[in-house]
N, C-alpha and C. Protein backbone atom coordinates (compact mmCIF):
# COMPACT_ATOMS: atom_id res chain seq x y z
N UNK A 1 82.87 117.68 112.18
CA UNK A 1 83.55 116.69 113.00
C UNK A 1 82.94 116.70 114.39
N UNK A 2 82.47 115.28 114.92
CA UNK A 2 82.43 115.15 116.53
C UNK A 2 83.16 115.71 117.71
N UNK A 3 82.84 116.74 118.21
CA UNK A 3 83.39 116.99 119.76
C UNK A 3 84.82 115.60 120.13
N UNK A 4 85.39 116.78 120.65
CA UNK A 4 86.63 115.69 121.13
C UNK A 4 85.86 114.66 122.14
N UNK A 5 85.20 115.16 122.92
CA UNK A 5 84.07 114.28 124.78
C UNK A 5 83.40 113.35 123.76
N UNK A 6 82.70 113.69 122.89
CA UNK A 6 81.77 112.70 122.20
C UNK A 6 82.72 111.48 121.25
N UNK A 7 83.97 111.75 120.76
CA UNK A 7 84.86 111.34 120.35
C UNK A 7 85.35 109.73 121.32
N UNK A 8 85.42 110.18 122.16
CA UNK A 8 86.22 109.57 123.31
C UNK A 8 85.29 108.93 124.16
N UNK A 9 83.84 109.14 124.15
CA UNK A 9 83.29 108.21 124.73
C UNK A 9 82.63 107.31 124.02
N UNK A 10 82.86 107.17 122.83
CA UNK A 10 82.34 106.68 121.60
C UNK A 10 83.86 105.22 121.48
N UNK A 11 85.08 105.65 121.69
CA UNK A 11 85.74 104.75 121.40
C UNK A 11 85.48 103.87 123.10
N UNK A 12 85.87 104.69 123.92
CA UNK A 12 85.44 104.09 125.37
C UNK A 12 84.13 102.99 125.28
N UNK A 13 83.14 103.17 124.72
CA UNK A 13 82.37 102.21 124.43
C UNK A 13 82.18 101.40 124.15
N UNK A 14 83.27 101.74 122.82
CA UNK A 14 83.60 100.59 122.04
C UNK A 14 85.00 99.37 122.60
N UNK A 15 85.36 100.45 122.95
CA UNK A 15 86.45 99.09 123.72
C UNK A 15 85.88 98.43 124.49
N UNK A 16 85.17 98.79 125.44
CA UNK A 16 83.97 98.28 126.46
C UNK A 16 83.23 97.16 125.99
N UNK A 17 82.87 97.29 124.54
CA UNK A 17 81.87 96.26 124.21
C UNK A 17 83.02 94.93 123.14
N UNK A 18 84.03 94.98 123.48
CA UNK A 18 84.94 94.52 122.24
C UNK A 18 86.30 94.54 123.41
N UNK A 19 86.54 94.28 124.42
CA UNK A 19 88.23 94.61 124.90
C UNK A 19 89.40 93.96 123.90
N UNK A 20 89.25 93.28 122.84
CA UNK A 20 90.37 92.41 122.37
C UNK A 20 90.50 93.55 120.76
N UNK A 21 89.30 94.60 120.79
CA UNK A 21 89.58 95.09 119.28
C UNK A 21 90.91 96.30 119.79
N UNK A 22 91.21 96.55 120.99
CA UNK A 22 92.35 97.44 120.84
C UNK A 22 93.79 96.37 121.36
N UNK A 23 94.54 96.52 120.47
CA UNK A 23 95.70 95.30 120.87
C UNK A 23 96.53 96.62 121.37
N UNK A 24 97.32 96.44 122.18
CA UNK A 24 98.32 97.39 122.90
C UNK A 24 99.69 96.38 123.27
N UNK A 25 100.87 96.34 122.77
CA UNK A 25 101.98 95.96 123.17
C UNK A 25 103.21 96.39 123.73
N UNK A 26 103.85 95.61 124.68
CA UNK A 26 104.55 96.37 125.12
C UNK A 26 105.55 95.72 125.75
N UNK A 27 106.93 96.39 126.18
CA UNK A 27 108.19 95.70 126.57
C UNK A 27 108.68 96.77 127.20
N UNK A 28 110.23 96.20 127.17
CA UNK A 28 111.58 96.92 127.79
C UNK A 28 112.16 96.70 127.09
N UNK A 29 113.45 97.74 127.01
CA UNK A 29 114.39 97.27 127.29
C UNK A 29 115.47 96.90 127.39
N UNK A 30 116.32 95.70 126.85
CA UNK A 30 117.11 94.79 127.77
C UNK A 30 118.52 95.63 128.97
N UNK A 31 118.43 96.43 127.93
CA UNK A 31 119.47 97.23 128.31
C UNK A 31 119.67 98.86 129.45
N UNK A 32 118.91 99.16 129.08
CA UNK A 32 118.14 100.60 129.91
C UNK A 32 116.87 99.73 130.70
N UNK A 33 116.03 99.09 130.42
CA UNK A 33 114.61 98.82 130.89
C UNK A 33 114.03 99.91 130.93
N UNK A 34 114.31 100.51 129.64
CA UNK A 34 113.04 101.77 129.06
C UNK A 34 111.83 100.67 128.89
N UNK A 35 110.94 101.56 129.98
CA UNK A 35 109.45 100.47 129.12
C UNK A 35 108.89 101.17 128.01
N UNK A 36 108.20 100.29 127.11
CA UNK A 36 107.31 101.39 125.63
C UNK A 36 106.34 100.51 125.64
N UNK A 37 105.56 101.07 124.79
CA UNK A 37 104.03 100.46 124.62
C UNK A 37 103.58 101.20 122.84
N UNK A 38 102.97 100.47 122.24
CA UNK A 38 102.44 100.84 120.92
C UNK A 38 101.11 99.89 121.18
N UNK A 39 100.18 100.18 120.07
CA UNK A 39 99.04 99.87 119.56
C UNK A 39 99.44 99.06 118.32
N UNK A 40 98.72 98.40 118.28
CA UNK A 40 98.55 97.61 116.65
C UNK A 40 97.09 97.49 116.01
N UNK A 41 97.13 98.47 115.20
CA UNK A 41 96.28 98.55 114.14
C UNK A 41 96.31 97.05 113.19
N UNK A 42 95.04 96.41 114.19
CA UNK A 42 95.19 94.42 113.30
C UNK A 42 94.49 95.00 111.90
N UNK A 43 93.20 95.28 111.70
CA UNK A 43 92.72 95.68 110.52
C UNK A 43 93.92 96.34 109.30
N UNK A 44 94.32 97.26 109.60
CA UNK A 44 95.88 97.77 108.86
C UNK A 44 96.82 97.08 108.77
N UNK A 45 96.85 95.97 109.35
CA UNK A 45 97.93 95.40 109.68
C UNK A 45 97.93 94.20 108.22
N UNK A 46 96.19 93.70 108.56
CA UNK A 46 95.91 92.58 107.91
C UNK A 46 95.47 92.96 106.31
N UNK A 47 95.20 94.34 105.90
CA UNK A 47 95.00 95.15 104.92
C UNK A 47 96.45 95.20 104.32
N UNK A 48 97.70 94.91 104.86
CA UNK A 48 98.86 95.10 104.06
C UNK A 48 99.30 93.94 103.80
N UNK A 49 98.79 92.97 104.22
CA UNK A 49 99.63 91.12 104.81
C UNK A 49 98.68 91.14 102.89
N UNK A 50 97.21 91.50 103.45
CA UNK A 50 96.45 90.92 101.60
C UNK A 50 96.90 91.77 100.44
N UNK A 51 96.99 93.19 100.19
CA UNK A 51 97.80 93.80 99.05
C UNK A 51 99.09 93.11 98.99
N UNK A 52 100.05 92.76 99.74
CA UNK A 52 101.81 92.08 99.46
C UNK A 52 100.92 90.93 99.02
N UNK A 53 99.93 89.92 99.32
CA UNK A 53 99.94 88.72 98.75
C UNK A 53 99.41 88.94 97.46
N UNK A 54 98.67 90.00 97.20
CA UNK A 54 97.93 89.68 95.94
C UNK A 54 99.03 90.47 95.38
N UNK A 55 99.82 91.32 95.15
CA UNK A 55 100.93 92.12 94.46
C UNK A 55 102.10 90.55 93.92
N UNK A 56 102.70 89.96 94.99
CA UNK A 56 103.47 88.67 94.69
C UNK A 56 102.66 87.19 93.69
N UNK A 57 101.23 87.45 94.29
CA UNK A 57 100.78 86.84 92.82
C UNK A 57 100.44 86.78 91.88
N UNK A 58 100.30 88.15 91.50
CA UNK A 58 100.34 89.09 90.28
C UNK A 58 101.23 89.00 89.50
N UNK A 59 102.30 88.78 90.22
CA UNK A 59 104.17 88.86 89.78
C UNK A 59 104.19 87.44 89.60
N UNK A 60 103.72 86.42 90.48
CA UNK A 60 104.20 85.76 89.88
C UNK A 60 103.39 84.76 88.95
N UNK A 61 102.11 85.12 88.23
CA UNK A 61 101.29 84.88 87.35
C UNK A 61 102.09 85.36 86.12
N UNK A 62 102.44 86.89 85.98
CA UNK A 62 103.18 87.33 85.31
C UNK A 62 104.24 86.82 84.88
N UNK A 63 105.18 86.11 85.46
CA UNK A 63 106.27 85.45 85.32
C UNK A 63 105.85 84.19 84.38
N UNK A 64 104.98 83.30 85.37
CA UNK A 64 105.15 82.19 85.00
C UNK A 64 104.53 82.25 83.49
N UNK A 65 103.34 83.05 83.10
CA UNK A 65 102.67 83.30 81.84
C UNK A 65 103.44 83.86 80.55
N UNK A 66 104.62 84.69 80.91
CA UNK A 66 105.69 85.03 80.30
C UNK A 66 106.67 84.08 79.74
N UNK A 67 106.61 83.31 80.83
CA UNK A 67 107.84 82.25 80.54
C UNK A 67 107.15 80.64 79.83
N UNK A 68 106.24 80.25 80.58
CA UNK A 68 105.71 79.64 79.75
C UNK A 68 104.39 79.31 78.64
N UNK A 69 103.64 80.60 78.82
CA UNK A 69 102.37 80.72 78.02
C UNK A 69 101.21 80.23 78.27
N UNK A 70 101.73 79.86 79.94
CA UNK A 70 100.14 79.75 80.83
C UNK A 70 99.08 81.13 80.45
N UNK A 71 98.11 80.22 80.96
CA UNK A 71 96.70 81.65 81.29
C UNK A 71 96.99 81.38 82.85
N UNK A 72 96.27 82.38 83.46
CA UNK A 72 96.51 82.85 84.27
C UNK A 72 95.24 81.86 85.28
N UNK A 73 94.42 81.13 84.73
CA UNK A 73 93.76 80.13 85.42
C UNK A 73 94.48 78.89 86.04
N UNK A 74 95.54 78.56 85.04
CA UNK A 74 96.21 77.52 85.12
C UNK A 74 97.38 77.95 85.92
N UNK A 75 97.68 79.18 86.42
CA UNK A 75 99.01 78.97 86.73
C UNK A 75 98.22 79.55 88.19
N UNK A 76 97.09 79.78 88.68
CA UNK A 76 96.48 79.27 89.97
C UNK A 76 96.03 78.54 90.46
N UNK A 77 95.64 77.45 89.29
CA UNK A 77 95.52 76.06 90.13
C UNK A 77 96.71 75.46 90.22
N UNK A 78 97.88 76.14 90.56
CA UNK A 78 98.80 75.11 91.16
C UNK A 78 99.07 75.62 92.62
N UNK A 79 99.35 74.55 93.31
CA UNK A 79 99.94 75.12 94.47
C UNK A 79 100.76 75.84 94.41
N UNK A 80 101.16 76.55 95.94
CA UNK A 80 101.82 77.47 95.76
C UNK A 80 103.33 77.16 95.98
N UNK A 81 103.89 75.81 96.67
CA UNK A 81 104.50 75.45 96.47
C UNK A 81 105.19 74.80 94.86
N UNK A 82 104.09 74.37 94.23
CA UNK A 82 104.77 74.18 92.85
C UNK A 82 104.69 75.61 92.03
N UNK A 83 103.74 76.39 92.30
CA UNK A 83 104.38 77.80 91.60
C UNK A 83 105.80 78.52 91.89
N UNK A 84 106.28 78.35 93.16
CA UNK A 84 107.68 78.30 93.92
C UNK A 84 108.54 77.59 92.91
N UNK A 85 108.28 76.03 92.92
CA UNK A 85 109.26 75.36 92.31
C UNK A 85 109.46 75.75 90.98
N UNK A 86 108.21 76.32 89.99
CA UNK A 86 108.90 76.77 88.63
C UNK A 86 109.68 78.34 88.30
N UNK A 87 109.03 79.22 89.35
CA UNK A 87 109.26 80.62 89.71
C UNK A 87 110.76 80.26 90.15
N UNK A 88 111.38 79.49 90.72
CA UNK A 88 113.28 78.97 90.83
C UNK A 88 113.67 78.38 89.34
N UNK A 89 112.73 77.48 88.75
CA UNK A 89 113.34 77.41 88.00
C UNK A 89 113.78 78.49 86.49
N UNK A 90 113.34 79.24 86.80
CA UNK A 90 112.62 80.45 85.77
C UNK A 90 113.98 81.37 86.24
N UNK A 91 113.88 81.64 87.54
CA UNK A 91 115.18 82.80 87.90
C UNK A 91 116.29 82.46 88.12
N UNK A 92 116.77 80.78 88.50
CA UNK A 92 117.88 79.90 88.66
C UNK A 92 118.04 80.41 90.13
């Protein structure tokens, strides 16, 4: 493993050459006006937004192929709004 100094001037750099790749947020508050601050890991962030989407259309390929004996080609060329509308009608 890298030296902690070599560590740290390595991300320093990198923020340097990139200021928007470290997101840092932050508030109060309303009540105390404790201030806090966190980081947001966008890459991690956006790595969980695509596993939940592809997990829910997995499920609901599954569904709809179950229920009505689609392949699984056909029940992605529909929108996702009409996959909605039969996925209600399927669970009431």
């Amino acid at each position: 493993m890298a030296p902690p100094a070599l560590l740290s001037a390595i991300a320093a750099a990198m923020e340097h050459a990139d200021p928007l790749a470290v997101v840092e947020l932050g508030g109060a508050c309303p009540h105390c006006d404790q201030a806090w601050a966190a980081f947001l890991d966008v890459a991690a962030f956006l790595w969980r937004e695509v596993q939940g989407w592809a997990q829910r259309t997995l499920q609901e390929v599954h569904l709809l192929a179950r229920a009505y004996g689609w392949r699984e080609d056909e029940i992605l060329a529909l929108s996702p709004s009409r996959r909605r509308t039969y996925l209600q009608m399927i669970t009431g």
